[in-house]
Protein backbone atom coordinates (compact mmCIF):
# COMPACT_ATOMS: atom_id res chain seq x y z
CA UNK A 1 31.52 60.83 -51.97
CA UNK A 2 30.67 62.68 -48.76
CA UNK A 3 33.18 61.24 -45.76
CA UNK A 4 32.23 61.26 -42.30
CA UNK A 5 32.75 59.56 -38.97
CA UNK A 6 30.54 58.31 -36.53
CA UNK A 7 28.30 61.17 -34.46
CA UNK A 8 28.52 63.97 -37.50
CA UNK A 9 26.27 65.93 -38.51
CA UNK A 10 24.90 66.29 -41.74
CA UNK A 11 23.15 69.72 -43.32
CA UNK A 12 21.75 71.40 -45.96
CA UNK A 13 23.35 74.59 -44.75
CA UNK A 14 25.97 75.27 -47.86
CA UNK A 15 27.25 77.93 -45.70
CA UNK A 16 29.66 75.19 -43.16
CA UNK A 17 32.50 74.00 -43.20
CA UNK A 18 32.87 70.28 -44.78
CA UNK A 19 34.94 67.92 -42.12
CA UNK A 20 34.67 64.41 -40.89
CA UNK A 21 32.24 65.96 -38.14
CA UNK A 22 30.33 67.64 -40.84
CA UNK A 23 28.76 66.69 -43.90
CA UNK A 24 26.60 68.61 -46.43
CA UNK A 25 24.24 66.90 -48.08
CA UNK A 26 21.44 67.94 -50.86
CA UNK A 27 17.36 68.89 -49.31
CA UNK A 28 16.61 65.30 -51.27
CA UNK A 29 18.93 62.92 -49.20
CA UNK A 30 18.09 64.61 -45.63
CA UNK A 31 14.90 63.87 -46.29
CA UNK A 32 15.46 60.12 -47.13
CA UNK A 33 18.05 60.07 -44.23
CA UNK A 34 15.05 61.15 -42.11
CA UNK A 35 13.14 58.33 -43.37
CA UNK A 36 15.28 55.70 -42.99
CA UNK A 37 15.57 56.54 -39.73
CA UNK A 38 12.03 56.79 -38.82
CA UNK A 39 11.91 53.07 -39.67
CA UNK A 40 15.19 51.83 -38.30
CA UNK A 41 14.42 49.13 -36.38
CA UNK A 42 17.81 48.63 -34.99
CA UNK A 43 18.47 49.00 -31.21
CA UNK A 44 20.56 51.70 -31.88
CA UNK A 45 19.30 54.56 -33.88
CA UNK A 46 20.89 55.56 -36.88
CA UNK A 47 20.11 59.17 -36.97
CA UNK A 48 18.79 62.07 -34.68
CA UNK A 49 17.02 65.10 -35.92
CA UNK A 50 19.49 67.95 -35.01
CA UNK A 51 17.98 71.07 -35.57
CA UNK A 52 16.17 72.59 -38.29
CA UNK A 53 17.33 70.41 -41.71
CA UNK A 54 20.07 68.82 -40.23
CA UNK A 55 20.48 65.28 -38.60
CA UNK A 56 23.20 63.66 -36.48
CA UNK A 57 24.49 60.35 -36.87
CA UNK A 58 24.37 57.80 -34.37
CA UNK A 59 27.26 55.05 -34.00
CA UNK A 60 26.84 52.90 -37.07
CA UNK A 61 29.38 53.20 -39.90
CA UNK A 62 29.28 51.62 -43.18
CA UNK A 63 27.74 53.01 -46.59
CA UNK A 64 24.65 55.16 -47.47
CA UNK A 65 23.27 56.14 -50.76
CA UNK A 66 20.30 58.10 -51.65
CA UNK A 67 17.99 57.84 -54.36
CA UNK A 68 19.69 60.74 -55.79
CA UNK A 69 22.69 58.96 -56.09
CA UNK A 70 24.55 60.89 -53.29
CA UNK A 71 26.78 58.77 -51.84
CA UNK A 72 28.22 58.93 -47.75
CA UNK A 73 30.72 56.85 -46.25
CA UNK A 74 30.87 56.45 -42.27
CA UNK A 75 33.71 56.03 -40.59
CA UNK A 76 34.97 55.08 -36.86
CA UNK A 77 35.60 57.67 -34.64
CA UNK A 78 39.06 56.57 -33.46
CA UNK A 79 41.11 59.99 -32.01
CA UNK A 80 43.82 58.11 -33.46
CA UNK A 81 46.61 61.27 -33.08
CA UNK A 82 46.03 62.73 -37.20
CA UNK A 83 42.64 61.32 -38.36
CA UNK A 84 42.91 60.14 -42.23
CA UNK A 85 39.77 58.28 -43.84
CA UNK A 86 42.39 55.45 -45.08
CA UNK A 87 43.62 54.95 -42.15
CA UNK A 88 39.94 54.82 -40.15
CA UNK A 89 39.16 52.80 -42.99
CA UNK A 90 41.96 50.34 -42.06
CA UNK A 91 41.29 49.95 -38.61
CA UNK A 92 37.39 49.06 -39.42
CA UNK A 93 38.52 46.49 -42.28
CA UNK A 94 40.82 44.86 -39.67
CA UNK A 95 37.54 44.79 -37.06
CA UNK A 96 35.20 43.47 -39.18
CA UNK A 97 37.70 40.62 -40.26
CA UNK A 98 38.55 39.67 -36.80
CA UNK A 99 34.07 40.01 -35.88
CA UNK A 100 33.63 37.06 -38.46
CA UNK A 101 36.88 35.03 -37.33
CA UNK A 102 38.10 35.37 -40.86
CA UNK A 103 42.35 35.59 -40.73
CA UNK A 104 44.03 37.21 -42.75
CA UNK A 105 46.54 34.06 -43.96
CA UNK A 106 42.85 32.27 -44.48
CA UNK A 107 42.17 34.87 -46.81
CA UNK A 108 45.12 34.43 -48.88
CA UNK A 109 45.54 38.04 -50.22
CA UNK A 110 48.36 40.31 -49.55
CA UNK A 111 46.07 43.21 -50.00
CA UNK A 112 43.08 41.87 -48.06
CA UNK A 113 43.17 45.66 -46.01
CA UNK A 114 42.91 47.94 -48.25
CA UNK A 115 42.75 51.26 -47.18
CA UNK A 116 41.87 52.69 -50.94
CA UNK A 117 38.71 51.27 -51.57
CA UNK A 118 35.16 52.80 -49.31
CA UNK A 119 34.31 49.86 -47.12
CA UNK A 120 31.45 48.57 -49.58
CA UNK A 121 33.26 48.49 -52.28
CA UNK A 122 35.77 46.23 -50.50
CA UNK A 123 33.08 43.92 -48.49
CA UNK A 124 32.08 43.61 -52.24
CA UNK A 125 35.66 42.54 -53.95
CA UNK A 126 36.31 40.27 -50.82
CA UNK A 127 32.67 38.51 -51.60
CA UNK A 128 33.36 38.38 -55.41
CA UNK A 129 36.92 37.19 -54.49
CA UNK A 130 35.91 33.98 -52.52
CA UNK A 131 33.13 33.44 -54.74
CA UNK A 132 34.63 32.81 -57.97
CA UNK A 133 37.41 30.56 -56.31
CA UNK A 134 34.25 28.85 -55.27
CA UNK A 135 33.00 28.49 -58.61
CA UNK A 136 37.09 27.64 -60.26
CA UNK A 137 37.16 24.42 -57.38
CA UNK A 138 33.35 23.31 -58.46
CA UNK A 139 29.60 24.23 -56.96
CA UNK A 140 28.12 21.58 -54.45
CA UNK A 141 25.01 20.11 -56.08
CA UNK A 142 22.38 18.07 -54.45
CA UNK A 143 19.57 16.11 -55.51
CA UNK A 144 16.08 18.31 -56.48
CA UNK A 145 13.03 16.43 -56.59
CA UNK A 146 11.19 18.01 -59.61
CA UNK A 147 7.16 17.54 -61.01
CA UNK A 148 6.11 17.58 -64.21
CA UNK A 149 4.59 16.89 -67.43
CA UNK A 150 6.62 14.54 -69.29
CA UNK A 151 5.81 12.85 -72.88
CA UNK A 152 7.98 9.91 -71.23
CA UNK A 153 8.39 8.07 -68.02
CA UNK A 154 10.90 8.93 -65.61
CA UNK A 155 11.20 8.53 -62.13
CA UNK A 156 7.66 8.18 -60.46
CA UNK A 157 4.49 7.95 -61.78
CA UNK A 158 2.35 10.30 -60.40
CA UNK A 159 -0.97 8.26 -60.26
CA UNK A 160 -3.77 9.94 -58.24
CA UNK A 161 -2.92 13.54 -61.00
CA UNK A 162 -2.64 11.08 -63.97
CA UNK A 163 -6.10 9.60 -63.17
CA UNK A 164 -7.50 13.33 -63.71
CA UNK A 165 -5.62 14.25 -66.70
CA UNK A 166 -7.79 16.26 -69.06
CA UNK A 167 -8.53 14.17 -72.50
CA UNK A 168 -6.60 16.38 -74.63
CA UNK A 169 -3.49 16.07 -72.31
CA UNK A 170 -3.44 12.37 -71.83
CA UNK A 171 -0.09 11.85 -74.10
CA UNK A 172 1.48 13.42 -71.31
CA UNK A 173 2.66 11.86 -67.73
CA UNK A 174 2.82 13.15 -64.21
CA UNK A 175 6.08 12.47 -62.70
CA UNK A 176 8.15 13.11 -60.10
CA UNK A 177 11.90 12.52 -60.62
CA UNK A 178 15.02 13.99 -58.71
CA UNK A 179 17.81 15.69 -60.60
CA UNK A 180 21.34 16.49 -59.42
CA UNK A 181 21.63 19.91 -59.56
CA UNK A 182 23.50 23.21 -57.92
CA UNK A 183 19.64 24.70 -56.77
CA UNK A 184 20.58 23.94 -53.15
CA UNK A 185 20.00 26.81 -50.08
CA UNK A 186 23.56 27.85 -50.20
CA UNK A 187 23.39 28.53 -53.81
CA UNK A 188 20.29 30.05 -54.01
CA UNK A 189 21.94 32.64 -50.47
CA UNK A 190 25.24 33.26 -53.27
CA UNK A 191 22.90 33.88 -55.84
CA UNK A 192 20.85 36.03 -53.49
CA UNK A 193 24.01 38.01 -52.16
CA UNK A 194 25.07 38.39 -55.69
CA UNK A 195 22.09 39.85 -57.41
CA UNK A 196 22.22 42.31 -54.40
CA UNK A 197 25.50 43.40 -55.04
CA UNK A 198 25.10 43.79 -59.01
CA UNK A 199 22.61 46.68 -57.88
CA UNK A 200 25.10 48.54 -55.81
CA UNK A 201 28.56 48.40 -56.55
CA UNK A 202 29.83 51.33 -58.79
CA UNK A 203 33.80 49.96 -59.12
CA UNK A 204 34.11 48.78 -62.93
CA UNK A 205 36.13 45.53 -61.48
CA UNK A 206 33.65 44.28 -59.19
CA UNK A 207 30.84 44.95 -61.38
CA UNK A 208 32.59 42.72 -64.27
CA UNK A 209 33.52 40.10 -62.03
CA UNK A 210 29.78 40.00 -60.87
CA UNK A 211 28.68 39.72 -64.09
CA UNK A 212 30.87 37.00 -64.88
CA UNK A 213 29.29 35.02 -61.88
CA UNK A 214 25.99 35.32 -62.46
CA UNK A 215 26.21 34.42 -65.91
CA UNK A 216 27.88 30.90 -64.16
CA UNK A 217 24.78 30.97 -61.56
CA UNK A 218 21.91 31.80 -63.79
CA UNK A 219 20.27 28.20 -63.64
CA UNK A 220 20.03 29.02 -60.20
CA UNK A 221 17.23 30.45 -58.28
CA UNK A 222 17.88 33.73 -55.94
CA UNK A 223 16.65 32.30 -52.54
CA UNK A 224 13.06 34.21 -51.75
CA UNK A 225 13.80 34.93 -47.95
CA UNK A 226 17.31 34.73 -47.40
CA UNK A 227 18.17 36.24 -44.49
CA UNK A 228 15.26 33.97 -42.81
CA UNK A 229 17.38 30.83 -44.25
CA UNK A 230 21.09 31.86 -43.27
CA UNK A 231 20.83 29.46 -40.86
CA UNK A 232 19.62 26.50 -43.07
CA UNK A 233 23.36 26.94 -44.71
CA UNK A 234 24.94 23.10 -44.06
CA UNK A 235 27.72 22.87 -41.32
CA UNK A 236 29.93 19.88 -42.76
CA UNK A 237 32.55 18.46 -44.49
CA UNK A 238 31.40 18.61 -47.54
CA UNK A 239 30.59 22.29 -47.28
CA UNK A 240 33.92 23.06 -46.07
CA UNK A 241 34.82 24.86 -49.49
CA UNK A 242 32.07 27.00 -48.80
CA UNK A 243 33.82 28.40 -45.37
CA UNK A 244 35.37 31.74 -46.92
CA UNK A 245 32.42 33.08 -48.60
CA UNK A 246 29.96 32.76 -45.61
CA UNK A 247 30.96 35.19 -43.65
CA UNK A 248 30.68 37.39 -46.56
CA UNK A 249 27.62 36.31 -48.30
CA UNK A 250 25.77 36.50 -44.55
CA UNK A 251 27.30 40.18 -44.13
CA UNK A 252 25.66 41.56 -47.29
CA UNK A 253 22.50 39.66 -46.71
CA UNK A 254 21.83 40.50 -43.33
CA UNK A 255 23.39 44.26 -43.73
CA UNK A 256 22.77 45.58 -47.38
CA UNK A 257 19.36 46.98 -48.29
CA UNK A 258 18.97 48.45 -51.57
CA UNK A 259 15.16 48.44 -51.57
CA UNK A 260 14.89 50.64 -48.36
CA UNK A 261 12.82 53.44 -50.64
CA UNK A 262 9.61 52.21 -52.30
CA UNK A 263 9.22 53.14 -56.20
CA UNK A 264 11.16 53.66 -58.86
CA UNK A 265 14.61 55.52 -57.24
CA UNK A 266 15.63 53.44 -54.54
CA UNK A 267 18.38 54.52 -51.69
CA UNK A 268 21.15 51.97 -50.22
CA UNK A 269 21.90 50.79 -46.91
CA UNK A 270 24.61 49.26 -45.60
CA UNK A 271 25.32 50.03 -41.91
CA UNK A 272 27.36 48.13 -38.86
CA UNK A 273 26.82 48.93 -35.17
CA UNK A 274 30.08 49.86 -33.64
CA UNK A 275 29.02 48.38 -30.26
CA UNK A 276 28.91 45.03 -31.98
CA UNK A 277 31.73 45.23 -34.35
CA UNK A 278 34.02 46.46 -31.27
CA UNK A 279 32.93 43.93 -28.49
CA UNK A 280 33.57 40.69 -31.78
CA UNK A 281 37.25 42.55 -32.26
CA UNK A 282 37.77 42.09 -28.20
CA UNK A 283 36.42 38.71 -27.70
CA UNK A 284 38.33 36.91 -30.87
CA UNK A 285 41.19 39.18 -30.04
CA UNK A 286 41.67 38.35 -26.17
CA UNK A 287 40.13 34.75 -26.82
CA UNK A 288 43.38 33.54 -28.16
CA UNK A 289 45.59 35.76 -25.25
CA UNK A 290 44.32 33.55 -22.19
CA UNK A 291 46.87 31.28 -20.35
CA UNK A 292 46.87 27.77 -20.04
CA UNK A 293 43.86 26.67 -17.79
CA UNK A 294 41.69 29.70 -18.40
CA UNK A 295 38.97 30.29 -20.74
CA UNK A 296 37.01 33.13 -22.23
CA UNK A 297 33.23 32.76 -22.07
CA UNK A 298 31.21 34.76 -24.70
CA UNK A 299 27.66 36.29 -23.56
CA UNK A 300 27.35 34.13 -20.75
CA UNK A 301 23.68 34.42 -19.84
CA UNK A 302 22.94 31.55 -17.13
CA UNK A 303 21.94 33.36 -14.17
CA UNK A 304 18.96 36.79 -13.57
CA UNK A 305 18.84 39.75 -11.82
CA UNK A 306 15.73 38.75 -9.91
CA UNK A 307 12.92 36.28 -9.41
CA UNK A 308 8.94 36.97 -8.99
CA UNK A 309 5.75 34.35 -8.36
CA UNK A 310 2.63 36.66 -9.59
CA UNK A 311 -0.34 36.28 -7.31
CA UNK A 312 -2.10 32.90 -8.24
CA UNK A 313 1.16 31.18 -9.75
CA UNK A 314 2.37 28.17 -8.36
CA UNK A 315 5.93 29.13 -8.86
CA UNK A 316 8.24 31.98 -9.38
CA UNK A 317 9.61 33.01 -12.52
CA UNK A 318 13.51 34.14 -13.44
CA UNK A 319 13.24 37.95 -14.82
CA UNK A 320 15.92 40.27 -16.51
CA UNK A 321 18.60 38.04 -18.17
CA UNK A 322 22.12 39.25 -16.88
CA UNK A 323 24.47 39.09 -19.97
CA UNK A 324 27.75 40.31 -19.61
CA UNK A 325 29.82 40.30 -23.13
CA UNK A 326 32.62 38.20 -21.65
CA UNK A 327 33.80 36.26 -18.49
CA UNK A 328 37.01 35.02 -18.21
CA UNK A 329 36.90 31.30 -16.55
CA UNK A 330 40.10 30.13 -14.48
CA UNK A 331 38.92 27.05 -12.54
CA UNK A 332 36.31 28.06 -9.94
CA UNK A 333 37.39 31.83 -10.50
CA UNK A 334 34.70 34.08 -12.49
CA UNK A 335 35.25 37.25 -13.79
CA UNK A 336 32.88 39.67 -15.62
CA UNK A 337 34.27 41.34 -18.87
CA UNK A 338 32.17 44.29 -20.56
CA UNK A 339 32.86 45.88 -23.79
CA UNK A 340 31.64 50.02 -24.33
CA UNK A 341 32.27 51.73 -27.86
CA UNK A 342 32.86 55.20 -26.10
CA UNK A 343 35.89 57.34 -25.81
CA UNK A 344 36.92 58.28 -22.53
CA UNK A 345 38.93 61.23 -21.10
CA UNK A 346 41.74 60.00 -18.85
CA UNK A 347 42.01 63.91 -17.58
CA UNK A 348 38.30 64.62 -17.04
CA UNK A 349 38.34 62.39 -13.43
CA UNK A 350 36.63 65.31 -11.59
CA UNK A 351 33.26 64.13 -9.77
CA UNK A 352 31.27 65.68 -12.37
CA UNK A 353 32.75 64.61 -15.49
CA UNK A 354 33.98 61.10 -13.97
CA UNK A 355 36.12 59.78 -17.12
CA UNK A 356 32.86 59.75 -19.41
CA UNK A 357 32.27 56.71 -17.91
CA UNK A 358 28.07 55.72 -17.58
CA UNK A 359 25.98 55.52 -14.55
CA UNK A 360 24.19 52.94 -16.03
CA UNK A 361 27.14 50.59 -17.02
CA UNK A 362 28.38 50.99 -13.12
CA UNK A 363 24.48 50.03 -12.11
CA UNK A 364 25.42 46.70 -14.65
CA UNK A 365 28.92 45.94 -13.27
CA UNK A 366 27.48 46.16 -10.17
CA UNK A 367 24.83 43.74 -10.42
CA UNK A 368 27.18 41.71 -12.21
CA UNK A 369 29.27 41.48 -9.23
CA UNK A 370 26.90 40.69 -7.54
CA UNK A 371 25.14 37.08 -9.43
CA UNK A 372 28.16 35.73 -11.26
CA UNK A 373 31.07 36.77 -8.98
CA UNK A 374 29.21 36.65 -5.34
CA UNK A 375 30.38 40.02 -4.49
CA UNK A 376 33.88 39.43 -4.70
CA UNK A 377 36.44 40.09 -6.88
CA UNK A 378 37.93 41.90 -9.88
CA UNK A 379 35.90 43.05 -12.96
CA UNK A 380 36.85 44.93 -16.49
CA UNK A 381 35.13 47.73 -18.44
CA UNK A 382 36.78 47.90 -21.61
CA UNK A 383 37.25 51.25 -23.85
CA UNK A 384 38.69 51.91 -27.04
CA UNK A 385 42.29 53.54 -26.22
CA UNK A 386 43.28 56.83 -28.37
CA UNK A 387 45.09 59.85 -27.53
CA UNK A 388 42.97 60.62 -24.49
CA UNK A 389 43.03 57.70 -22.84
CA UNK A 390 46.01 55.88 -23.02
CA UNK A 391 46.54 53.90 -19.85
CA UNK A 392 44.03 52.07 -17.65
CA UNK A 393 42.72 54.54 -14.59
CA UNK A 394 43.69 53.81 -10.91
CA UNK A 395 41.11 51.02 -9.73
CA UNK A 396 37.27 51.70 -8.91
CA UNK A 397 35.60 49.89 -5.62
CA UNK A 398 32.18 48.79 -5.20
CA UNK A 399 32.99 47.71 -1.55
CA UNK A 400 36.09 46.24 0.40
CA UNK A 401 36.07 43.16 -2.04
CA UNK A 402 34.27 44.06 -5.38
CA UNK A 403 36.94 46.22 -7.71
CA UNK A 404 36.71 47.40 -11.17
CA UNK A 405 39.04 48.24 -13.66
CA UNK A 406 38.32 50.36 -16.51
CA UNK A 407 41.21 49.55 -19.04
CA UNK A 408 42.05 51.12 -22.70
CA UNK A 409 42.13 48.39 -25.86
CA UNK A 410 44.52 49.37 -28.74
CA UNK A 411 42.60 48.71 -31.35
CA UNK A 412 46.00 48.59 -33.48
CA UNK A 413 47.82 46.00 -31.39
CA UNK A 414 44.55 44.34 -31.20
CA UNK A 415 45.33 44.02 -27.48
CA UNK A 416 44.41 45.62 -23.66
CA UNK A 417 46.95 48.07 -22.47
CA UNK A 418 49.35 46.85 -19.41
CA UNK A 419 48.78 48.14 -16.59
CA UNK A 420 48.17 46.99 -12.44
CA UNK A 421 44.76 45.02 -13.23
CA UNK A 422 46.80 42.68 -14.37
CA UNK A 423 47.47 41.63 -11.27
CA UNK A 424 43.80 40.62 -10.70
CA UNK A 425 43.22 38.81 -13.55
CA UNK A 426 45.75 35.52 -13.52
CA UNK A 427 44.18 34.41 -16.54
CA UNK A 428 46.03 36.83 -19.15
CA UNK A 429 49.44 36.83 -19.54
CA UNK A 430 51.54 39.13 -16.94
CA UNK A 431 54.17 42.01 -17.74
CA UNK A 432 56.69 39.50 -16.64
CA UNK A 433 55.18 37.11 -18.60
């Protein structure tokens, strides 16, 4: 298996030197890398052409597979002092974990992060895992109503179709009858998430355990457009054994595509936006780090950048949602918290170079500032820390009473570096404190 991080490239050129910032892959899987990403259809995309048969990779990490069979595993890019695959792999097991609120005492596995298996593989075990506990404590069933041609009675006489039976067929009754089965939407989204997986994973364990299960779930019917139903899945009580294979069974539906190539060799997807994963591993981290009295608001989204009434119209309309990732809440007090999967450089602080930081996430902040904190107070951009940025910088100022910080997150500590923007934000915890 080829191993790479985030941003490599990847050649045909045999000539180069394999690293994690270089991959060399065979003429067949560059050109169904350049496929699949002439149809992404992410935001993000997952490749750039780089040159004559080469590509770079954009800032997704997770699993690729071409038709071939060639496989390539993408990892964080971290700058984590030494940079070891298990140890990438680690830090990206404990983010996704944390991005669908799934702890690790819930899970109830000493080796929940494993840093041995590709990340797949081990979305795979963990699925398999909670799945067969599922089926040991019992499968929810629900009443089906059912039609058909019965030599007997049952249920409800279907009278309008039985009027029109054909002579030859009139020994037999239209009915309609409900039986208490397991074909039920969650089911059918296991059964779904299953069948996908049987078609992927290449570790002899998981691929006996799946065949186990689906010899247990083969009365039931894979559901036809899953990821289209995810949200049909049953929020109750009753469902409540159902909890730890969710998260799961919705990651491999929404994020595994085996079918991306048409025809008889087929490549596999299974990708993750960094952006995302990072700004989940900040919110449920820092969610539970607020003091007494304050709150952390996720994607808050109530107010716009500006308002326009077309000629004609009778009123204006709101345009240009402002969503910042987070906004800490303490009382009246409102305070804009953004997320950015980039690695700064505390040293490069010359005018030209200015940290790494973006014009365009300053332009944000600013308006920001501006709609959800009146042009007043203190806000946070948040980086990933790592051996070049390891403490937050000296304050930015938008005017006399608008400040930003831009502060590092550890993404081992699962927690923001101290620093003096503490002192601006009274709803986390103080040094002293």
């Amino acid at each position: 298996m080829i191993q790479v991080r985030e941003y490599a490239r990847l050649t045909t050129d045999k000539s180069v030197s394999e690293s994690l910032d270089c991959g060399v892959v065979s003429d067949t899987t560059l050109d169904w890398l350049q496929e699949l990403a002439a149809s992404w259809k992410g935001s993000d995309p997952v490749a750039f052409i780089d040159g004559h048969r080469s590509l770079k990779l954009g800032s997704h990490v997770g699993f690729l597979q071409s038709p071939t069979g060639e496989a390539i595993e993408i990892l964080p890019k971290t700058r984590l002092g030494v940079e070891e695959p298990q140890e990438a792999r680690k830090i990206l097991q404990r983010m996704l974990l944390a991005s669908m609120g799934i702890k690790p005492r819930v899970a109830g596995s000493a080796s929940l992060l494993r840093k041995d298996e590709p990340l797949h593989e081990w979305i795979f075990s963990q699925f398999l895992t909670e799945l067969q506990l599922l089926a040991i404590r019992g499968l929810r069933l629900d009443y089906e109503r059912v039609e058909e041609e019965s030599r007997f009675i049952r249920g409800r006489l279907q009278v309008n179709l039985q009027q029109r039976q054909l002579p030859g067929k009139q020994h037999l009754f239209h009915i309609e009858h409900d039986v208490f089965s397991a074909n039920r939407i969650e089911n059918r989204l296991l059964k779904s998430a299953l069948d996908l997986l049987r078609s992927c994973c290449k570790s002899n364990e998981s691929w006996r355990l799946a065949n186990e299960l689906s010899h247990l779930l083969a009365d039931i019917p894979a559901e036809r457009a899953p990821v289209q139903n995810l949200d049909k899945w049953a929020n109750n009580k009753l469902m409540q054994s159902y909890e730890p294979v969710k998260p799961w069974c919705r990651l491999i539906l929404e994020n595994l595509n085996p079918n991306f190539q048409k025809g008889l060799h087929k490549g596999i997807s299974l990708l993750l936006p960094m952006e995302v994963l990072f700004e989940k591993y900040v919110e449920a981290s820092l969610s539970g780090a607020v003091v007494v009295g304050s709150r952390l608001k996720v994607q808050a989204s109530s107010l716009y950048l500006l308002s326009h009434q077309p000629e004609g119209a009778e009123s204006s309309s709101n345009m240009f949602r402002l969503k910042p990732d987070l906004m800490l809440i303490s009382g009246q007090q409102r305070q804009v918290m953004d997320t950015k999967w980039k690695l700064l450089d505390q040293q490069a602080s010359n005018t030209n170079d200015k940290y790494g930081i973006s014009q365009s996430d300053l332009y944000q902040l600013f308006a920001y500032g501006h709609k959800y904190q009146n042009g007043s107070g203190h806000m946070m951009l948040i980086y990933p820390a790592h051996d070049g940025f390891t403490a937050p910088l000296p304050r930015f100022s938008f005017s006399d009473d608008l400040m930003l910080w831009v502060v590092p997150f550890c993404l081992k500590a699962h927690a923001l570096l101290d620093g003096e923007w503490q002192t601006g934000f009274t709803g986390f915890p103080s040094v002293s404190q």
